[in-house]
N, C-alpha and C. Protein backbone atom coordinates (compact mmCIF):
# COMPACT_ATOMS: atom_id res chain seq x y z
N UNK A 1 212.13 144.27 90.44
CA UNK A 1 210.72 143.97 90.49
C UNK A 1 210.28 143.96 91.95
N UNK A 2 209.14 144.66 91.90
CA UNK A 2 208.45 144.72 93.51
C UNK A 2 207.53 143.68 93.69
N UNK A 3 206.69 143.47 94.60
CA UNK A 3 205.91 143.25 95.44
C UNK A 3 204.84 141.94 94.08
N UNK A 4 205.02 140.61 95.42
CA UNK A 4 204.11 139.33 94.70
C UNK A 4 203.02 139.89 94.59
N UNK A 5 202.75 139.45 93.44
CA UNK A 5 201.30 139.11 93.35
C UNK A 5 199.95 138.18 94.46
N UNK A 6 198.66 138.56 94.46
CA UNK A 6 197.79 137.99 94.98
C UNK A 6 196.24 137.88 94.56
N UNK A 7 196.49 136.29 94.49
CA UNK A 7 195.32 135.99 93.99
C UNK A 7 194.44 134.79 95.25
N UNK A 8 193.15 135.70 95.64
CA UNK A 8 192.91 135.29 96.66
C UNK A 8 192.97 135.76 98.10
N UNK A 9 194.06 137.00 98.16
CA UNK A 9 194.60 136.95 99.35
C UNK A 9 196.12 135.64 99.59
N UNK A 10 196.34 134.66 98.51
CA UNK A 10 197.68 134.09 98.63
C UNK A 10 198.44 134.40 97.99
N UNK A 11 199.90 134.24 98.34
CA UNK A 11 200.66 134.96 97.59
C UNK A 11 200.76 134.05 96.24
N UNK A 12 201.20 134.39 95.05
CA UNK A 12 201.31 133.98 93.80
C UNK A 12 201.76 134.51 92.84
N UNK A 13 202.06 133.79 91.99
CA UNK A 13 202.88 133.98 90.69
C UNK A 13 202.91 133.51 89.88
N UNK A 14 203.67 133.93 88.36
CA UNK A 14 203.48 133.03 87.09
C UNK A 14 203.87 132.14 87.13
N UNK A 15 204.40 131.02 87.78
CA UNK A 15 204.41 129.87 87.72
C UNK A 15 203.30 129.64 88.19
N UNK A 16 202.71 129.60 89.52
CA UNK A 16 201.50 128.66 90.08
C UNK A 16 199.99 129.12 89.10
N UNK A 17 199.92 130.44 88.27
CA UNK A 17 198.58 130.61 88.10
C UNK A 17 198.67 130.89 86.41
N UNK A 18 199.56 130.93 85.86
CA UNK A 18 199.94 131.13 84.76
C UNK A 18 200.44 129.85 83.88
N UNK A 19 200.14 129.72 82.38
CA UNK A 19 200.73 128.86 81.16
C UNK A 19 201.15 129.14 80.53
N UNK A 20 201.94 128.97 79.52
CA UNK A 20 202.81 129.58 78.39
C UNK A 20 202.09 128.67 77.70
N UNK A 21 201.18 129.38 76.58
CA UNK A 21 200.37 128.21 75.83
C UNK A 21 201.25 128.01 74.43
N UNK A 22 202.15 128.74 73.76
CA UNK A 22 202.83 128.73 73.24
C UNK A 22 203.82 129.82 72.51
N UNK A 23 204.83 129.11 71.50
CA UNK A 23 206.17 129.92 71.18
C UNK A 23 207.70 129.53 71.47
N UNK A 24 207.16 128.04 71.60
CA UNK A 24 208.70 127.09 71.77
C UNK A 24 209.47 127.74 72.21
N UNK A 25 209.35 128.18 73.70
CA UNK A 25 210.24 128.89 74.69
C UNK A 25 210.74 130.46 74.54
N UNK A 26 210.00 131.39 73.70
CA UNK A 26 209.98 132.23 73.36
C UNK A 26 209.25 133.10 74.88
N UNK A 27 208.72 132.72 75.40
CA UNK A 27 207.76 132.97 76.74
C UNK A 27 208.78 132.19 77.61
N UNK A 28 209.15 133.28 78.97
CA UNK A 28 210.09 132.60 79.82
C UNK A 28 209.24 133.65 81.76
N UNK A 29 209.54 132.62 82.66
CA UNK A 29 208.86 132.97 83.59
C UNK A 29 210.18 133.04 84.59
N UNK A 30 209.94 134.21 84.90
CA UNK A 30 211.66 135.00 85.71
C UNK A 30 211.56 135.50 87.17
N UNK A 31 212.75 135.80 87.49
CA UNK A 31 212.52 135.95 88.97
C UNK A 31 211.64 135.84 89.90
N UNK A 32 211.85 134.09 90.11
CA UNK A 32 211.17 133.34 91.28
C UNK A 32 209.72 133.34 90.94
N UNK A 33 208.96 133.66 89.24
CA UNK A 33 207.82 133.87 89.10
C UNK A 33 207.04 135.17 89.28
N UNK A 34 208.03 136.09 89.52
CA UNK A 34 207.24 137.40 89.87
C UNK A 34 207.19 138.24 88.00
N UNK A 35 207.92 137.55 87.39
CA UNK A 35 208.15 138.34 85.72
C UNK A 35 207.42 137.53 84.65
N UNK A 36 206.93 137.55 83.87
CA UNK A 36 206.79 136.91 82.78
C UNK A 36 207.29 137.55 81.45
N UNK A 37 207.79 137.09 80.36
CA UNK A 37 208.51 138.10 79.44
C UNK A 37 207.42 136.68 77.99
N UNK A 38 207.01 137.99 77.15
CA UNK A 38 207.04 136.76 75.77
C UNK A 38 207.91 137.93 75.00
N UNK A 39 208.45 136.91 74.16
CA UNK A 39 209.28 137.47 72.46
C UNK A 39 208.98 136.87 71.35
N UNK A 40 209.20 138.07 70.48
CA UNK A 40 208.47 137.56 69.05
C UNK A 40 210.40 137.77 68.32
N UNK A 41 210.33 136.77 67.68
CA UNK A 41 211.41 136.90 66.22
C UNK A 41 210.64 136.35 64.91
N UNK A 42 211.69 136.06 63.89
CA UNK A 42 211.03 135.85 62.55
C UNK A 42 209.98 134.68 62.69
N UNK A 43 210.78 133.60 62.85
CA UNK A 43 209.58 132.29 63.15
C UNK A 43 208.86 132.36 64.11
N UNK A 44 208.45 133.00 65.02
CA UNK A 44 207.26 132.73 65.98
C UNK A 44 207.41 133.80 66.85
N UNK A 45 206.31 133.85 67.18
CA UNK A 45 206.21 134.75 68.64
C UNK A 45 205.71 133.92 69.99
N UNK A 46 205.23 134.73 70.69
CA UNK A 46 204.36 133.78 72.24
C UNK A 46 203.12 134.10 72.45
N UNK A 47 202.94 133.16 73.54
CA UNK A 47 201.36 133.75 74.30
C UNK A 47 201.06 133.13 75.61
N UNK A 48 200.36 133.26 76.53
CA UNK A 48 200.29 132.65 77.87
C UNK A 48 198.55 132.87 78.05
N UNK A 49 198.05 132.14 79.38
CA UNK A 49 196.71 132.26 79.81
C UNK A 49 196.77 131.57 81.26
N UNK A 50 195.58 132.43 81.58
CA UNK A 50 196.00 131.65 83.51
C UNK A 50 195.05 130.43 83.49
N UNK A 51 195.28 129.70 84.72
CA UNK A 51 194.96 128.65 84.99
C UNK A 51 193.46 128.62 84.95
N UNK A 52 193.01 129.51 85.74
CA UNK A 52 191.79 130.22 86.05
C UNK A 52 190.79 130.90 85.11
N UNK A 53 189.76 130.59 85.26
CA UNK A 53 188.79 131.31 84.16
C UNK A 53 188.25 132.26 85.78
N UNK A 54 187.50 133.66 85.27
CA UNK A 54 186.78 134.53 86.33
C UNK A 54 185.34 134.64 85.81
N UNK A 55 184.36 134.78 86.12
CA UNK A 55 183.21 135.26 85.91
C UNK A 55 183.13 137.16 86.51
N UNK A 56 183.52 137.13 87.87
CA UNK A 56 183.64 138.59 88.40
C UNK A 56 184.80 139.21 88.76
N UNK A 57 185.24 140.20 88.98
CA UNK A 57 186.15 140.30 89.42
C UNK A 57 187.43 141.53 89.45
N UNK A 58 188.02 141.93 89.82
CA UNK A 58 188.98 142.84 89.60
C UNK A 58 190.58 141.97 89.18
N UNK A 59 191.22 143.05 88.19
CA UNK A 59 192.46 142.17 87.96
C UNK A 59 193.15 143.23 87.12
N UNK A 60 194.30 143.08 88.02
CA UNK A 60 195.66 144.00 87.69
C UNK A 60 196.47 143.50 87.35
N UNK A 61 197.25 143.91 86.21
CA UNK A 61 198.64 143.50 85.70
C UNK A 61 199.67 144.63 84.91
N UNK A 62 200.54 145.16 85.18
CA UNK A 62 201.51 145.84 84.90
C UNK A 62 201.92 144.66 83.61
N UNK A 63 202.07 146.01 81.89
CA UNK A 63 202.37 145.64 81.19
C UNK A 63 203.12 146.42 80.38
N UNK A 64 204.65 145.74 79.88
CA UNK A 64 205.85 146.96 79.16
C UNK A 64 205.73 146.29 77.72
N UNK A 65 205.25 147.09 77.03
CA UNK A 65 205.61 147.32 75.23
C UNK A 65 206.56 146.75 74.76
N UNK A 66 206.77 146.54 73.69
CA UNK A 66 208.01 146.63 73.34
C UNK A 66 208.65 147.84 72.96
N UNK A 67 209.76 147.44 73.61
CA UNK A 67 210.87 149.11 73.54
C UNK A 67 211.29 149.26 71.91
N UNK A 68 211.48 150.56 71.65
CA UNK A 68 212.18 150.84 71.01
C UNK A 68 211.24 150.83 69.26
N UNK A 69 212.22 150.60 68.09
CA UNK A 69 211.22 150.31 66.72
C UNK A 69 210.58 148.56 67.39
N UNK A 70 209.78 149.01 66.91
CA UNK A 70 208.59 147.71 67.26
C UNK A 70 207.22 147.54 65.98
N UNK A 71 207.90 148.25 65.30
CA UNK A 71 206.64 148.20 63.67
C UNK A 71 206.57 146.87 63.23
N UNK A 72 205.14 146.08 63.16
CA UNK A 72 205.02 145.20 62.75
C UNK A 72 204.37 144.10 63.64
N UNK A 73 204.90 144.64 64.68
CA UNK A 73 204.37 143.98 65.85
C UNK A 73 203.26 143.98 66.98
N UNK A 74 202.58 143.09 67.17
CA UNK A 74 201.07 143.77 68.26
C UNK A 74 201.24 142.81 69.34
N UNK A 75 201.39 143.37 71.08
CA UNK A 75 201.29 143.29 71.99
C UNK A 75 199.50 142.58 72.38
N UNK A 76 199.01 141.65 72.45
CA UNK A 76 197.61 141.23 72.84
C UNK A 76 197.96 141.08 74.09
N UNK A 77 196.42 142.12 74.69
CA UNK A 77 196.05 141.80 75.93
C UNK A 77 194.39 141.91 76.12
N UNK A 78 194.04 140.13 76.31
CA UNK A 78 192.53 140.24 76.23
C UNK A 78 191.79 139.20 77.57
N UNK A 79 190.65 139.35 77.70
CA UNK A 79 189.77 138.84 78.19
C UNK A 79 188.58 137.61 76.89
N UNK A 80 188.68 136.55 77.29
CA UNK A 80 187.73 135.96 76.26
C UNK A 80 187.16 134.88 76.62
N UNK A 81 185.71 134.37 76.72
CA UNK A 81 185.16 133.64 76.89
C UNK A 81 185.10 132.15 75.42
N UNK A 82 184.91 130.96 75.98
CA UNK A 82 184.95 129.43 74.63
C UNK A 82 184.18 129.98 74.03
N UNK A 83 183.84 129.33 72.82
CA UNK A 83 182.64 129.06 72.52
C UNK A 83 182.43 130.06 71.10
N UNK A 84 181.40 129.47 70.27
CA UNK A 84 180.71 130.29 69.34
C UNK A 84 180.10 131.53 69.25
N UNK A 85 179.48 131.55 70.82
CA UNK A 85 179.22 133.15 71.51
C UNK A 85 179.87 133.59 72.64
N UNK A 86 180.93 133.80 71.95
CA UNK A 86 181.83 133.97 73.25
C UNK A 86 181.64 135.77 73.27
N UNK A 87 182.39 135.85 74.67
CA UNK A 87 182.37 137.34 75.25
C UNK A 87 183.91 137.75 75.46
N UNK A 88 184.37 139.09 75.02
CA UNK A 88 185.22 139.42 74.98
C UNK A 88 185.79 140.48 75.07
N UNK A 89 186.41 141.13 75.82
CA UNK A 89 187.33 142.56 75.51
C UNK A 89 188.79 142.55 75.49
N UNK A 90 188.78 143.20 74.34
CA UNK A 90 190.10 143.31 73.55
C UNK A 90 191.30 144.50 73.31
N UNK A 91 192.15 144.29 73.89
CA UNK A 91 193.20 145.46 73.59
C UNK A 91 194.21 144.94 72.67
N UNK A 92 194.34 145.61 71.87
CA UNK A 92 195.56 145.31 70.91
C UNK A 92 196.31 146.53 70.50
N UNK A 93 197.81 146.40 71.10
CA UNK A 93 198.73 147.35 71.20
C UNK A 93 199.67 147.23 69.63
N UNK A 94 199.23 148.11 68.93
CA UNK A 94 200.38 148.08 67.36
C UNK A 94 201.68 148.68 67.34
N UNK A 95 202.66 147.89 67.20
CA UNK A 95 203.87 148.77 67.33
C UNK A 95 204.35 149.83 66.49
N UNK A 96 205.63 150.49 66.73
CA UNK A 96 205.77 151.61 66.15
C UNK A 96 207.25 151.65 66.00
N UNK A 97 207.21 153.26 64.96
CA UNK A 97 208.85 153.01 64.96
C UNK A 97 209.39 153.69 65.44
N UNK A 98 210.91 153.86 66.45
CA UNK A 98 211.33 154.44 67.45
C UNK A 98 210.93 156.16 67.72
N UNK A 99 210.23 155.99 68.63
CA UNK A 99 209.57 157.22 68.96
C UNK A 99 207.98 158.02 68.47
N UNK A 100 207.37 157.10 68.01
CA UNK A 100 206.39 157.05 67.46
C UNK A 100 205.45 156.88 68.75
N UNK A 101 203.97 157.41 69.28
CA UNK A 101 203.28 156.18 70.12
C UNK A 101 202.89 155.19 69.45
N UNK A 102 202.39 154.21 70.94
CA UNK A 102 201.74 152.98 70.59
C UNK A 102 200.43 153.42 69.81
N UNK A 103 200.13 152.56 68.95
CA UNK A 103 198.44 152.32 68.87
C UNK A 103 197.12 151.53 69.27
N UNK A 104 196.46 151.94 70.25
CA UNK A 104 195.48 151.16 70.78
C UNK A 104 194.31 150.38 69.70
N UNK A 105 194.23 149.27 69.47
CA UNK A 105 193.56 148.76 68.27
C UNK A 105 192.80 147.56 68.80
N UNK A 106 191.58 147.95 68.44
CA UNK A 106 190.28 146.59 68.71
C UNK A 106 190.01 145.83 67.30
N UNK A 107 189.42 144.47 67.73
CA UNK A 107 189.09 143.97 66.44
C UNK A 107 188.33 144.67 65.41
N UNK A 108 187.44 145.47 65.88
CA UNK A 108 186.39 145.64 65.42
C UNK A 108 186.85 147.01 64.37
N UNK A 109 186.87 148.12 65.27
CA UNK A 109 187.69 148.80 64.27
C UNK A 109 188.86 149.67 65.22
N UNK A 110 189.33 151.07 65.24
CA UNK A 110 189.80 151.67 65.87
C UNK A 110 189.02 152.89 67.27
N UNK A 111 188.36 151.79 67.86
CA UNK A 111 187.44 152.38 69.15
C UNK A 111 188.84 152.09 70.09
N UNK A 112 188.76 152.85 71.32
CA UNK A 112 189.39 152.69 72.68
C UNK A 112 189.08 150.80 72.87
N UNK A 113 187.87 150.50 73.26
CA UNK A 113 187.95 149.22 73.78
C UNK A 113 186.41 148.85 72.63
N UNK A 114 186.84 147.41 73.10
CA UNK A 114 185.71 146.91 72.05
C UNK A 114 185.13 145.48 73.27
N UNK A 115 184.18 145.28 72.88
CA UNK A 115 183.48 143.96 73.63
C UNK A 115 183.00 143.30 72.72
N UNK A 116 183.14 141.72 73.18
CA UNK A 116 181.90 140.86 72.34
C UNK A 116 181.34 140.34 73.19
N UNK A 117 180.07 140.02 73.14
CA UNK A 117 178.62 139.20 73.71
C UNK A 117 178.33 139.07 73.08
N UNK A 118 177.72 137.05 73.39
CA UNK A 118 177.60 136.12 72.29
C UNK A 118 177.85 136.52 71.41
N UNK A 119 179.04 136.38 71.05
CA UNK A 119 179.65 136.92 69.17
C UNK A 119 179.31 138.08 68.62
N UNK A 120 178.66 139.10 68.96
CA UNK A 120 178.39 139.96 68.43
C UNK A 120 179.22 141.18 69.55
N UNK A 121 179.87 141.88 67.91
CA UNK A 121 180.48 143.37 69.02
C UNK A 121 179.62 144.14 69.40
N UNK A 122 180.18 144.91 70.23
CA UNK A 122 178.95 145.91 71.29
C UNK A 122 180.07 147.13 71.36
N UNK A 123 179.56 148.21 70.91
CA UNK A 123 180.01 149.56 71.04
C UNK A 123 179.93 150.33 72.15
N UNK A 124 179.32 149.66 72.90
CA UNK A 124 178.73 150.53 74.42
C UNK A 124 179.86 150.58 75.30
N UNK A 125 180.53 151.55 75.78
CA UNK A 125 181.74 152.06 76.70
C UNK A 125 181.41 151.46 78.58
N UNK A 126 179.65 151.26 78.42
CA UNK A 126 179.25 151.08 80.02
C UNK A 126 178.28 150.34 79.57
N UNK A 127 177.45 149.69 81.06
CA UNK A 127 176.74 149.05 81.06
C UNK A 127 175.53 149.57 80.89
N UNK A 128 174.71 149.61 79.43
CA UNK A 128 173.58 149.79 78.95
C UNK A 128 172.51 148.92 79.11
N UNK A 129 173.23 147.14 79.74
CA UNK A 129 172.26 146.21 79.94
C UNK A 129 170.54 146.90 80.03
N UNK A 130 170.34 147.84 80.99
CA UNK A 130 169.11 148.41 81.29
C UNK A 130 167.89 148.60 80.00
N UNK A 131 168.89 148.86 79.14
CA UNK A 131 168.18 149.51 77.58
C UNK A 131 168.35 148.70 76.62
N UNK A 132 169.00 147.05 76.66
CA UNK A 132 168.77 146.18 75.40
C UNK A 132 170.43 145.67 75.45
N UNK A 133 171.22 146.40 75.76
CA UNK A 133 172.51 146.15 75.19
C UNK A 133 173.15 145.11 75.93
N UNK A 134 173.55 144.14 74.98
CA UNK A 134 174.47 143.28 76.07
C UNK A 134 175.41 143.53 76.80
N UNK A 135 175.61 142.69 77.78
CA UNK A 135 176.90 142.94 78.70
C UNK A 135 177.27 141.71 79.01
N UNK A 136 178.68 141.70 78.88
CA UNK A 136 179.35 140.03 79.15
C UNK A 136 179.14 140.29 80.76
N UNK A 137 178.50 138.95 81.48
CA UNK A 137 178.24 138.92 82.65
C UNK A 137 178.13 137.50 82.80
N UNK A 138 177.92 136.88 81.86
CA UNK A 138 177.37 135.49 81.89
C UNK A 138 178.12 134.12 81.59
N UNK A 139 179.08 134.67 81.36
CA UNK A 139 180.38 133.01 80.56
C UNK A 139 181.68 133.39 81.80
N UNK A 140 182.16 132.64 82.11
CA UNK A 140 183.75 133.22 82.66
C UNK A 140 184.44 133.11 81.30
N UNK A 141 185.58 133.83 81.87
CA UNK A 141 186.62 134.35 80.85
C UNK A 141 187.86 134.20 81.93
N UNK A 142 188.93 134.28 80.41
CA UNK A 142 190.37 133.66 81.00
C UNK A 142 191.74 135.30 80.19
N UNK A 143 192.14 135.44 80.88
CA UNK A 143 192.93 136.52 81.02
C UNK A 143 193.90 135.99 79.03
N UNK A 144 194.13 136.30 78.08
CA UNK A 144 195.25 136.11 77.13
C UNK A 144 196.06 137.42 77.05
N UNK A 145 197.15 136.90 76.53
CA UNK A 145 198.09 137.80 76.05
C UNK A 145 198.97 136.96 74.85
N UNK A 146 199.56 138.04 73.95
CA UNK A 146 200.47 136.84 73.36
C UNK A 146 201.22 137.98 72.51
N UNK A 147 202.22 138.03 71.72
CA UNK A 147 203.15 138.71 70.96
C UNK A 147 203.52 138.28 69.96
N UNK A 148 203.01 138.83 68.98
CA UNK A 148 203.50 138.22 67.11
C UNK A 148 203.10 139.33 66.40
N UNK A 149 203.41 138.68 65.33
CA UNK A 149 203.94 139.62 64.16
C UNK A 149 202.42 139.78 62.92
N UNK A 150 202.40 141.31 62.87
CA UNK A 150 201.61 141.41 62.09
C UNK A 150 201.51 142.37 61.05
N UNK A 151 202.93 142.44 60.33
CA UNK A 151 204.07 142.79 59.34
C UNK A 151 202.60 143.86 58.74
N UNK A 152 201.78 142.87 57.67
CA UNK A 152 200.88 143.57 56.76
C UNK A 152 200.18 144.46 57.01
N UNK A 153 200.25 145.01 58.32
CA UNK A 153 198.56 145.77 58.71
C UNK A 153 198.96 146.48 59.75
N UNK A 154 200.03 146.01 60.72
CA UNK A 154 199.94 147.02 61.87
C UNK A 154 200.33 148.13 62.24
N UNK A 155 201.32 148.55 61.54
CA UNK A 155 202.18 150.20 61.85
C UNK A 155 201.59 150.61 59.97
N UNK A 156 200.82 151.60 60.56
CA UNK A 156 199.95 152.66 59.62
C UNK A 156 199.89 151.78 58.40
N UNK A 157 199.15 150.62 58.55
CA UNK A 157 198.02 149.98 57.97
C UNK A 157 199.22 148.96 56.78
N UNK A 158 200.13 149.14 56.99
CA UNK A 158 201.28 148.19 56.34
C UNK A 158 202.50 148.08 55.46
N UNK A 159 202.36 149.77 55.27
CA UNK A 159 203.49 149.92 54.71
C UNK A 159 204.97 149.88 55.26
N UNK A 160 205.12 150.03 56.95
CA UNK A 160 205.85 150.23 57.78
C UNK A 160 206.18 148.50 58.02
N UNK A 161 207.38 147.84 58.01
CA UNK A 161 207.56 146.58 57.87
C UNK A 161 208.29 146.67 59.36
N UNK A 162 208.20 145.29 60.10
CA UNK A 162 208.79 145.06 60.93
C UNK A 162 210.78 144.86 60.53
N UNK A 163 211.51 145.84 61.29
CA UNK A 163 212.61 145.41 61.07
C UNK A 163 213.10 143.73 61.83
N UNK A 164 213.72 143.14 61.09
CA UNK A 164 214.11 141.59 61.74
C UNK A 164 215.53 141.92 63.04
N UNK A 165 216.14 142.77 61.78
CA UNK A 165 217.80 143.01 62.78
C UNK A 165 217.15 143.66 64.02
N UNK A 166 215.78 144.01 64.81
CA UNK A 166 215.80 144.49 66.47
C UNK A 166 215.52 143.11 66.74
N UNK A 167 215.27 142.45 66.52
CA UNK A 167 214.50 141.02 67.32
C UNK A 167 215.85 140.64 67.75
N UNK A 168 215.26 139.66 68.93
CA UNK A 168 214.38 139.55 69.33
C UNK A 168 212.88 140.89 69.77
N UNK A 169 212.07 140.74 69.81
CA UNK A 169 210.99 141.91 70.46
C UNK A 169 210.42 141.07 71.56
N UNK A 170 210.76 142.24 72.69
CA UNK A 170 210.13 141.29 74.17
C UNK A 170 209.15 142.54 74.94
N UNK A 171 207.76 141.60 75.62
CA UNK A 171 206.83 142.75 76.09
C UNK A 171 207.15 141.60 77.55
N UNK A 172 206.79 142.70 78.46
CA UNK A 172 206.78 142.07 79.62
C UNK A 172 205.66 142.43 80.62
N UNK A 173 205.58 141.39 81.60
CA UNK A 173 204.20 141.45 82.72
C UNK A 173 204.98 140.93 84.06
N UNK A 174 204.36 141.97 84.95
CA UNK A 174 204.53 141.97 86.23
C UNK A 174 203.56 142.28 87.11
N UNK A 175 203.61 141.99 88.51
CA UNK A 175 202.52 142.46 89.98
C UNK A 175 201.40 142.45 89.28
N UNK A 176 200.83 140.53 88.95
CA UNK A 176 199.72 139.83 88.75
C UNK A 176 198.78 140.56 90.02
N UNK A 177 197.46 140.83 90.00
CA UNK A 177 197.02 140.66 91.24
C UNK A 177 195.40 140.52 90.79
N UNK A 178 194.78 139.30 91.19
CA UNK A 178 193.14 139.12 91.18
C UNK A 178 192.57 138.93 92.33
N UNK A 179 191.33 139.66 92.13
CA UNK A 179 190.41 139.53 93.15
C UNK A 179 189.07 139.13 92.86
N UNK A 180 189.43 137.70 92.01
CA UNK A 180 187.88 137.19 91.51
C UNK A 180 187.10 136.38 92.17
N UNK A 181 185.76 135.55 91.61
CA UNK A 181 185.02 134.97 91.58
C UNK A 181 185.59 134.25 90.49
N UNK A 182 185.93 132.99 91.00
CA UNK A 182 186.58 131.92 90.07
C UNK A 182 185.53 130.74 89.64
């Protein structure tokens, strides 16, 4: 693994800016904080969130799949604001079975990326604000990720079952780097 992370201009890592919100140790924070790993098995998977909520900002993170058959399983990596109208963009990675690609999957349906403002999805790829359309600009939001199992639905809609004998299934994150408005 290369080069710390920086948030701020200080140096940092998953320990100082990062939580393992849960997965009874299934989520483990590795070399000196520069790694974060979650794993999913039968009883549980993980998830983490940073310390930090952003309103603006740029933010990089290097993220590895799970290797190998991974059917059954979805990789979350999102942005999401509290609340009843919350704001959100969502990636959700569906696993596959060895040698298959990933599948990129939003809540909403199978678009590239999806957004919510105040609770409502927004189809718009850019900022249409000009012409009516919302744009999350207005709540901070807090970085999620998390890894579990979603046997019924995720490798070509559910017939494809997660095998148990690969698990553990581990996705991993590395070279955190933000440049927000906190």
């Amino acid at each position: 693994m290369v080069s710390a992370a920086k948030v701020r201009g200080l140096e940092s890592n998953f320990y100082q800016d990062f939580d393992v919100t849960w997965g009874d140790g299934r989520a483990q924070i590795l070399n000196n904080g520069e790694l974060l790993t979650l794993s999913l098995d039968k009883p549980s998977g993980s998830g983490f969130q940073p310390k930090n909520e952003y309103l603006f900002g740029k933010i990089d993170m290097q993220l590895k799949l799970v290797f190998g058959n991974s059917a059954g399983t979805v990789t979350a990596y999102y942005l999401s604001s509290q609340g009843s109208t919350h704001d959100e963009i969502d990636f959700e990675f569906l696993g596959n079975l060895s040698g298959d690609p990933y599948i990129l999957h939003t809540k909403e349906q199978q678009f590239y990326l999806c957004f919510f403002v105040h609770g409502t999805p927004i189809r718009e790829f850019k900022n249409a604000e000009s012409v009516g359309v919302p744009y999350p600009k207005n709540q901070p939001m807090r970085i999620y990720s998390s890894l579990w199992n979603a046997n019924d639905w995720a490798t070509r809609g559910g017939p494809v079952k997660t095998d148990w004998t690969q698990a553990p299934f581990v996705a991993s994150y590395q070279n955190f780097s933000a440049d927000p408005c906190i």
